[in-house]
N, C-alpha and C. Protein backbone atom coordinates (compact mmCIF):
# COMPACT_ATOMS: atom_id res chain seq x y z
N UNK A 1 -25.74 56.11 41.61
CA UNK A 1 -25.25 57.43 41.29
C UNK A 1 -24.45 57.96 42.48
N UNK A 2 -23.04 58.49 42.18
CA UNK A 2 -22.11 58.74 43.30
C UNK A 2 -21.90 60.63 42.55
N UNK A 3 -21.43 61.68 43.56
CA UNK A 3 -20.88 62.76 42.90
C UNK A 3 -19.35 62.20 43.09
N UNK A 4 -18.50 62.80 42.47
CA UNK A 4 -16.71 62.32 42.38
C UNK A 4 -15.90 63.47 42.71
N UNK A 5 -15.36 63.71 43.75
CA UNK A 5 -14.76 64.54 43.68
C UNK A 5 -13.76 64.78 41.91
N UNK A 6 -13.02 65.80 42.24
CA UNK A 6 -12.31 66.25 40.69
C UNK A 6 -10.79 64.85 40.93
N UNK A 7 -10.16 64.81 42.48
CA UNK A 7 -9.30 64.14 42.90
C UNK A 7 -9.72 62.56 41.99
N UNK A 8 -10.84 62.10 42.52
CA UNK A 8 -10.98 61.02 41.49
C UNK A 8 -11.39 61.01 40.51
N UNK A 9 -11.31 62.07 39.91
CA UNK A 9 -11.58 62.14 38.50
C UNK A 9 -9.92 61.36 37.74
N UNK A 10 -8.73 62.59 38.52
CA UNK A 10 -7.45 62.45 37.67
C UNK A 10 -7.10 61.15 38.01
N UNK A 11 -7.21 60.68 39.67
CA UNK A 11 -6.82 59.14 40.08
C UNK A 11 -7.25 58.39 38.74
N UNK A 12 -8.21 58.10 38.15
CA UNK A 12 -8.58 57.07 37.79
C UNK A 12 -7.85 57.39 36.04
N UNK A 13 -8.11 58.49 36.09
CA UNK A 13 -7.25 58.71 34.44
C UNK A 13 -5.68 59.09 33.98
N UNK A 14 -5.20 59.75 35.30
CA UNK A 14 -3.94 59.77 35.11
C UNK A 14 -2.97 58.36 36.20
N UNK A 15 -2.43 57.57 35.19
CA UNK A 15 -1.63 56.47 35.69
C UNK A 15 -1.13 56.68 37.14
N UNK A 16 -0.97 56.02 38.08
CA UNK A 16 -0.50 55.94 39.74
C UNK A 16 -1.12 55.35 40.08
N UNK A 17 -0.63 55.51 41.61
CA UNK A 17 -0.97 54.51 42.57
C UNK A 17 -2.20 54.31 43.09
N UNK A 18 -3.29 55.40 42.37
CA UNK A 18 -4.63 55.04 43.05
C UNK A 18 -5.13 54.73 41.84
N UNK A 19 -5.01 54.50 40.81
CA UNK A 19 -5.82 54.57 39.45
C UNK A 19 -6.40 53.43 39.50
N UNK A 20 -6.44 51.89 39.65
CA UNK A 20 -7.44 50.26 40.19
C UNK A 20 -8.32 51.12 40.77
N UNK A 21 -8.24 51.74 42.47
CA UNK A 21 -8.75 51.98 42.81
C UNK A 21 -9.89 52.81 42.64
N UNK A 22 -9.53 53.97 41.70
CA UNK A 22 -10.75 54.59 41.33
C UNK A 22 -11.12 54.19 40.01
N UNK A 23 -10.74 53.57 39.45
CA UNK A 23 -11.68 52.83 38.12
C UNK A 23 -12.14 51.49 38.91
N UNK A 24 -12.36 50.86 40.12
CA UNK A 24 -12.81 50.38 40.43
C UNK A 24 -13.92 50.84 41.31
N UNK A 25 -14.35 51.93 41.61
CA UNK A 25 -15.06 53.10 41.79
C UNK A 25 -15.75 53.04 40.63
N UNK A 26 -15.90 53.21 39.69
CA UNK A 26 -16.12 53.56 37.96
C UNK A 26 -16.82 52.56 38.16
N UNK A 27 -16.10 51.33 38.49
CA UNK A 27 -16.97 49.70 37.66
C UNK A 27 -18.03 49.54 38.64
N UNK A 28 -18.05 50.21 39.96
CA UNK A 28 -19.02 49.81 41.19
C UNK A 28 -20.41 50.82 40.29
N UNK A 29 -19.90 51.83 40.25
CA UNK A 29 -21.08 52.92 39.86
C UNK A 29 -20.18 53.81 38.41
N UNK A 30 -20.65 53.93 37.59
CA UNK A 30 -20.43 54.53 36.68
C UNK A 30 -21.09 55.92 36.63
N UNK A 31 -22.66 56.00 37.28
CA UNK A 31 -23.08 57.47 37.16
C UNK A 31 -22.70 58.07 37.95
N UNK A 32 -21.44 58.35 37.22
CA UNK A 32 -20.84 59.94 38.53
C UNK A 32 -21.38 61.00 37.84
N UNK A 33 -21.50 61.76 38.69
CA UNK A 33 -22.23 63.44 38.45
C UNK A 33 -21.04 64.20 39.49
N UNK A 34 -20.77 65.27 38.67
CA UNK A 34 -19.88 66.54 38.85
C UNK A 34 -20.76 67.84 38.94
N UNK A 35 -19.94 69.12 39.37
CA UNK A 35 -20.13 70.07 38.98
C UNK A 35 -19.65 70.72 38.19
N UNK A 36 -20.05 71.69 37.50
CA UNK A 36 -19.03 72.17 36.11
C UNK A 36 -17.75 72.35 36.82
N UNK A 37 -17.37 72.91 38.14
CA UNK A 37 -15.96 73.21 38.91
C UNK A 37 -14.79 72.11 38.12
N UNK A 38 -15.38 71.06 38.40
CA UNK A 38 -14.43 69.39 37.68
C UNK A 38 -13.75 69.83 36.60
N UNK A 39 -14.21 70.45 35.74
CA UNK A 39 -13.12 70.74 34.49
C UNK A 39 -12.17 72.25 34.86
N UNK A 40 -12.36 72.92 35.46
CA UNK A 40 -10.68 73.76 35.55
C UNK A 40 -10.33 72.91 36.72
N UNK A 41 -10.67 72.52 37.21
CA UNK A 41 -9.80 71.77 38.61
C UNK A 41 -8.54 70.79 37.85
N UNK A 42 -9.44 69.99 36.99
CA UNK A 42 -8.69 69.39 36.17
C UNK A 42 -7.80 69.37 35.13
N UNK A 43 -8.62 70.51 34.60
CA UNK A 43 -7.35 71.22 33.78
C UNK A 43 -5.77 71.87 34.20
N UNK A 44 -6.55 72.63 35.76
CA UNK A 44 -5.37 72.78 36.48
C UNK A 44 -4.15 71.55 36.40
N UNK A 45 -5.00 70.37 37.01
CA UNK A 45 -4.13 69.29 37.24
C UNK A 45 -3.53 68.94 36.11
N UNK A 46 -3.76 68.61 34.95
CA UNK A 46 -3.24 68.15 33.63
C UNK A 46 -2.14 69.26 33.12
N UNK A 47 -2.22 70.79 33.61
CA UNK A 47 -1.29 71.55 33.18
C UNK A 47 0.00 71.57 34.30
N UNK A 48 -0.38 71.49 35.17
CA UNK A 48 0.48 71.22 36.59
C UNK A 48 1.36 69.96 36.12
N UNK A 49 1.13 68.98 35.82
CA UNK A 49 2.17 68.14 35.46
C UNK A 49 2.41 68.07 34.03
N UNK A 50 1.70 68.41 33.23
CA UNK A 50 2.50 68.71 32.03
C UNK A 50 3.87 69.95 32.33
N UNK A 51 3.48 71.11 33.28
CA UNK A 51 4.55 71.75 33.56
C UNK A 51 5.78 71.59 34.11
N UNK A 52 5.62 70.43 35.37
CA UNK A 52 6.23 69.94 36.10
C UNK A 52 7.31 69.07 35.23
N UNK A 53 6.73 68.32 34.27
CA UNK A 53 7.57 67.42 33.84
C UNK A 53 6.92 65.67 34.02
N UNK A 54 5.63 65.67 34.40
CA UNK A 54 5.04 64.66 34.38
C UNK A 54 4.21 64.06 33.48
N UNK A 55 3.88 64.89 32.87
CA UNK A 55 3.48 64.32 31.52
C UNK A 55 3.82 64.97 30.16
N UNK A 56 3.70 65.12 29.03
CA UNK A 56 3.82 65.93 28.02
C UNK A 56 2.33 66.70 27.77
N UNK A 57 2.57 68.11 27.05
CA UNK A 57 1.98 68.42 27.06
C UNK A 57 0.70 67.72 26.05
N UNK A 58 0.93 66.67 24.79
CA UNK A 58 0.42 65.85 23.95
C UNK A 58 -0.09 65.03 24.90
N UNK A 59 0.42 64.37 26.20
CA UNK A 59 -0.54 63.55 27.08
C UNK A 59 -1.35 64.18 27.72
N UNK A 60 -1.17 65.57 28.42
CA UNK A 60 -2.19 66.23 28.82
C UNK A 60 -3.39 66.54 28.12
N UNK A 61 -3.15 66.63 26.76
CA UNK A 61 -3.87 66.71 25.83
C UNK A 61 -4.78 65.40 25.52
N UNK A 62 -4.52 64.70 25.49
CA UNK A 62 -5.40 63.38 25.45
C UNK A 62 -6.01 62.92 26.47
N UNK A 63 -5.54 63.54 27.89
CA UNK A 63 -6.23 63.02 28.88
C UNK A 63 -7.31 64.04 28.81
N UNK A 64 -6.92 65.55 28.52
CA UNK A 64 -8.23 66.69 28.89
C UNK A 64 -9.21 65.70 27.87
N UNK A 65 -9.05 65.43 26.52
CA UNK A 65 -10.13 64.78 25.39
C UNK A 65 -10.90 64.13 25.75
N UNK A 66 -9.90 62.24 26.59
CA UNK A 66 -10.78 61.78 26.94
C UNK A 66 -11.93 61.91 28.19
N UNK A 67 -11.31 62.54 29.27
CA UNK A 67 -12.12 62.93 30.18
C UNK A 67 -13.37 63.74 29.90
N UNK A 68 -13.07 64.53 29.37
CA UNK A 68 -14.33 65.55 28.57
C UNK A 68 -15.43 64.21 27.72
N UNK A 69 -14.84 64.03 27.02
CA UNK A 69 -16.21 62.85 26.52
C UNK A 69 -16.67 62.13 27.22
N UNK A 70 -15.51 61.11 28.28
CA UNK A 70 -16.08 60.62 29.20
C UNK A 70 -17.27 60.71 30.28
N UNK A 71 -17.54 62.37 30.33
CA UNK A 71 -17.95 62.86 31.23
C UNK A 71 -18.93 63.75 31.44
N UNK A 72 -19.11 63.91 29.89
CA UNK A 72 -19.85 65.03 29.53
C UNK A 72 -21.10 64.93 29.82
N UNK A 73 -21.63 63.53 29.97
CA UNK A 73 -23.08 64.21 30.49
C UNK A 73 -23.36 63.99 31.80
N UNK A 74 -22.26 64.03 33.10
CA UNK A 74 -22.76 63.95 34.15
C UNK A 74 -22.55 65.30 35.37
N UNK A 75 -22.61 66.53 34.17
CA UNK A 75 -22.33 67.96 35.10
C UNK A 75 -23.92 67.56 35.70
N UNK A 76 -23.66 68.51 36.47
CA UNK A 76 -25.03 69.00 37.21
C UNK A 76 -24.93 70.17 38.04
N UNK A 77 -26.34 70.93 37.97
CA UNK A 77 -26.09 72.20 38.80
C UNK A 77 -26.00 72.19 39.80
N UNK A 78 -25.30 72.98 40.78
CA UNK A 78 -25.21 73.07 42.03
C UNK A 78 -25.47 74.13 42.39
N UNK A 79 -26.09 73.87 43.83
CA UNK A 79 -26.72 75.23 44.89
C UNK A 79 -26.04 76.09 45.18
N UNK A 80 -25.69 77.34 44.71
CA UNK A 80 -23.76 77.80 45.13
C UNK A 80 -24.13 78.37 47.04
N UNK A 81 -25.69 78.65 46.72
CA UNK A 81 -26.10 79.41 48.08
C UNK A 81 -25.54 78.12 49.17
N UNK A 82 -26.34 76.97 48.75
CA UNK A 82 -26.00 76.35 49.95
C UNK A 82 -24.55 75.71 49.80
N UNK A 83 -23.33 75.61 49.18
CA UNK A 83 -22.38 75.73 48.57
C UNK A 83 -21.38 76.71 49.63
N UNK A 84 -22.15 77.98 49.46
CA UNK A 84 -21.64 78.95 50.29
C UNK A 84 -21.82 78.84 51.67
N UNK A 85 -22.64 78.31 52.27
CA UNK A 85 -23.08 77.94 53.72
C UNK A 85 -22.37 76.64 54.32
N UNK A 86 -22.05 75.66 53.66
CA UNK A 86 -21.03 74.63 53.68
C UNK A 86 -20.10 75.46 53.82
N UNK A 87 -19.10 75.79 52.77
CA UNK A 87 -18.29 76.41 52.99
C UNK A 87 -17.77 77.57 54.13
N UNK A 88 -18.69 78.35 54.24
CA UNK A 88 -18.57 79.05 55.68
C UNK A 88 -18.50 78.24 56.88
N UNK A 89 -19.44 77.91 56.63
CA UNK A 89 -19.71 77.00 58.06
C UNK A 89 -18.75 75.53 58.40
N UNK A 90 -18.14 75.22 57.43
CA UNK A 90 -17.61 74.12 57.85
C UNK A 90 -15.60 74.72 57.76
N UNK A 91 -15.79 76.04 57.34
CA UNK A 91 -14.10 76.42 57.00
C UNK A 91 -13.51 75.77 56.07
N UNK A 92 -13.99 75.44 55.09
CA UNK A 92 -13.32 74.97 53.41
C UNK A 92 -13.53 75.65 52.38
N UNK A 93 -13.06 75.81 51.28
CA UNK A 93 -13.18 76.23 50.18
C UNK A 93 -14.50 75.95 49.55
N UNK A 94 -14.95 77.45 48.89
CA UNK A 94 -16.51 77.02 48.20
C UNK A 94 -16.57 76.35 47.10
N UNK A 95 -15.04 76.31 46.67
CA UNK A 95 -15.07 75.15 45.40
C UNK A 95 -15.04 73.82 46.26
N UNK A 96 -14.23 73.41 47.27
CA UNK A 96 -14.95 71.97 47.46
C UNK A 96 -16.41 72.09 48.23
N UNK A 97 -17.00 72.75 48.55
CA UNK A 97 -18.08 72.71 48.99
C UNK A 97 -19.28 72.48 48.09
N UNK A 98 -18.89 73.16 46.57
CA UNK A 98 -19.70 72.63 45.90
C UNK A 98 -19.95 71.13 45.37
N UNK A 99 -19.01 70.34 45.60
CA UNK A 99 -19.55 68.87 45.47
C UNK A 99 -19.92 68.23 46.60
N UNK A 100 -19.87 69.01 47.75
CA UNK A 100 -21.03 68.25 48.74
C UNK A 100 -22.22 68.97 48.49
N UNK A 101 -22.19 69.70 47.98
CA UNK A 101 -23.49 70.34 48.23
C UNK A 101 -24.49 69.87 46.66
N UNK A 102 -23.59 69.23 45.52
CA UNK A 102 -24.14 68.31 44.82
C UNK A 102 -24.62 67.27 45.45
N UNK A 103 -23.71 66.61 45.94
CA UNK A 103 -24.07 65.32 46.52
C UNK A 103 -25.57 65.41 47.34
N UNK A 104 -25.74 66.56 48.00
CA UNK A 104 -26.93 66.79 49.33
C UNK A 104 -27.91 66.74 48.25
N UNK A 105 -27.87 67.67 47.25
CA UNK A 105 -29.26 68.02 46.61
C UNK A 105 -29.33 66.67 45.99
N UNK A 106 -28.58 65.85 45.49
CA UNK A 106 -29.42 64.32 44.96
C UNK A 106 -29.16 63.58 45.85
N UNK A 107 -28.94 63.57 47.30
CA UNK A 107 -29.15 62.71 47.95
C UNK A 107 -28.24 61.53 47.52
N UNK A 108 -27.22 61.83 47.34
CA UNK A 108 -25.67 60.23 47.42
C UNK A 108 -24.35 60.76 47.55
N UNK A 109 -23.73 59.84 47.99
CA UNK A 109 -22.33 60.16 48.37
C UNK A 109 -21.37 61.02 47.55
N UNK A 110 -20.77 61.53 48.45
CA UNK A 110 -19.68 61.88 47.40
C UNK A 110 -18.23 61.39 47.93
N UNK A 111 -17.62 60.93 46.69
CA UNK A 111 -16.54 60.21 46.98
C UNK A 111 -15.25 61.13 46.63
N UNK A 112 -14.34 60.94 47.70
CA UNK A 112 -13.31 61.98 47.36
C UNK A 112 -12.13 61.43 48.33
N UNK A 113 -10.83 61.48 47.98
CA UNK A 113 -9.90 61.44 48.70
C UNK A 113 -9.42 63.08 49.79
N UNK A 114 -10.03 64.07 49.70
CA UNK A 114 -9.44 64.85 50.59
C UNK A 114 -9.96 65.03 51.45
N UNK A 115 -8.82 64.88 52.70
CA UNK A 115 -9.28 64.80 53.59
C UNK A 115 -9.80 65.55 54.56
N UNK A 116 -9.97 67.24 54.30
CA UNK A 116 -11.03 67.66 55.18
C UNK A 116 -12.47 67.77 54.61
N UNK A 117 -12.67 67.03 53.96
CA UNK A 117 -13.53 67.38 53.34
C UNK A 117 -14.55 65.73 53.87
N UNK A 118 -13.82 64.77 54.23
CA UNK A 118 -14.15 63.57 54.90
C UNK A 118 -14.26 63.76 56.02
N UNK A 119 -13.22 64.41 56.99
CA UNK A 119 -13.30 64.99 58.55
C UNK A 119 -14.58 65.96 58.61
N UNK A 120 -15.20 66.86 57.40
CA UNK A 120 -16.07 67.74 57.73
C UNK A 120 -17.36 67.14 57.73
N UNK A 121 -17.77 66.18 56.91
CA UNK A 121 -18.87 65.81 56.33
C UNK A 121 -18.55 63.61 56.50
N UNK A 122 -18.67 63.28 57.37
CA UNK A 122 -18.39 62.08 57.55
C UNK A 122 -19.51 61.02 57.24
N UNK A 123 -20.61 61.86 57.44
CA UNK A 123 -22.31 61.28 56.73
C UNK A 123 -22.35 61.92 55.14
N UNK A 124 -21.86 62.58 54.44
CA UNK A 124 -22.10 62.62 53.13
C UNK A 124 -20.99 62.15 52.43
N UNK A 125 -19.65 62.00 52.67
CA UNK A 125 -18.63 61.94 51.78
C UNK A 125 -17.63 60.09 52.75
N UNK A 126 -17.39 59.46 51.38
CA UNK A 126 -16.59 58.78 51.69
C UNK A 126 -15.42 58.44 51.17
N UNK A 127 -14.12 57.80 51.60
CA UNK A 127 -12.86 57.70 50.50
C UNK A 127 -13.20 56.22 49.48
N UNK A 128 -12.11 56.46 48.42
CA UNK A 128 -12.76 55.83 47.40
C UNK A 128 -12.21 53.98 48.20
N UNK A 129 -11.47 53.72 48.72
CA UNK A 129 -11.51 52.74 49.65
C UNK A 129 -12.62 52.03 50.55
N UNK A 130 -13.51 53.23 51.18
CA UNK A 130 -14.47 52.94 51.85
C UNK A 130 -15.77 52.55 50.88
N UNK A 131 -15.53 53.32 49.81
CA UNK A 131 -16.98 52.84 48.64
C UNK A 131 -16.64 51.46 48.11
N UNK A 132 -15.22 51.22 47.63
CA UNK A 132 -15.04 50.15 47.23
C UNK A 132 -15.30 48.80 48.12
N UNK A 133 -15.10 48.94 49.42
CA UNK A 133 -15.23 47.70 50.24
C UNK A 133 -16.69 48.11 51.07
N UNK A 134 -17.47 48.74 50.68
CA UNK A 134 -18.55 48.96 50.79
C UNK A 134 -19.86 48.25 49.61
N UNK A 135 -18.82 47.69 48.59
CA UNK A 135 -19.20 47.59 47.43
C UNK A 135 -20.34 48.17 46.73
N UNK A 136 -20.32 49.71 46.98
CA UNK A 136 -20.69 51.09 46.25
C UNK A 136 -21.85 51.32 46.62
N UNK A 137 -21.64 51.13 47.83
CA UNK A 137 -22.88 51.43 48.65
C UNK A 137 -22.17 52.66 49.34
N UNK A 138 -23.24 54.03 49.68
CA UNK A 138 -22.95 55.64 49.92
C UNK A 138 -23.02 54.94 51.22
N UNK A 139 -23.24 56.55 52.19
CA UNK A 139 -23.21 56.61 53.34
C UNK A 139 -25.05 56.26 53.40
């Protein structure tokens, strides 16, 4: 069981250059656990390039579908208190703070490509590179 950041959520479902990589993430560990945050983050992202001109809005649409089923049963609650104390204390946003602070309360990594969020937390969070040649083994 890994938490995923929202970043590898879209890597692995929207086509590019990291997408092997994080569905090879997927094939190491499949029980990813989120926080509910994962779906507007994502939605953001799917409307952001449907706006942009990167996808249609009919592909955005099929990616929000499949991701949602995909995914649906691995929300989990998060501590917002200690959420909020990450966040203060480390100078990041309390929305990314809430998936380390998933990750703390079950005790496993969380995998994420951004990078202060790897510079802040170097014992809880790793890039999806480091899990993969780790062969999905956390910190």
């Amino acid at each position: 069981m890994i938490v995923v950041d929202t970043n590898v959520v879209a890597y692995a479902l929207i086509e590019g250059t990291h997408t092997a990589l994080a569905r090879r993430v997927w094939s190491l560990d499949p029980a990813w656990r989120l926080p509910d945050l994962w779906a507007h983050e994502y939605l953001n992202i799917l409307a952001t390039y449907a706006r942009v001109g990167g996808m249609s809005l009919r592909k955005a649409t099929q990616l929000w579908n499949q991701a949602t089923e995909l995914l649906s049963g691995c929300l989990r609650p998060v501590d917002m208190l200690l959420a909020l104390e990450l966040a203060v204390e480390n100078n990041i946003s309390a929305y990314d703070a809430q998936f380390v602070a998933l990750a703390r309360s079950l005790g496993v990594a969380c995998v994420t490509e951004d990078q202060r969020l790897l510079g802040a937390f170097p014992q809880e969070t790793m890039s999806m590179r480091d899990f993969c040649e780790g062969g999905g083994a956390g910190p």
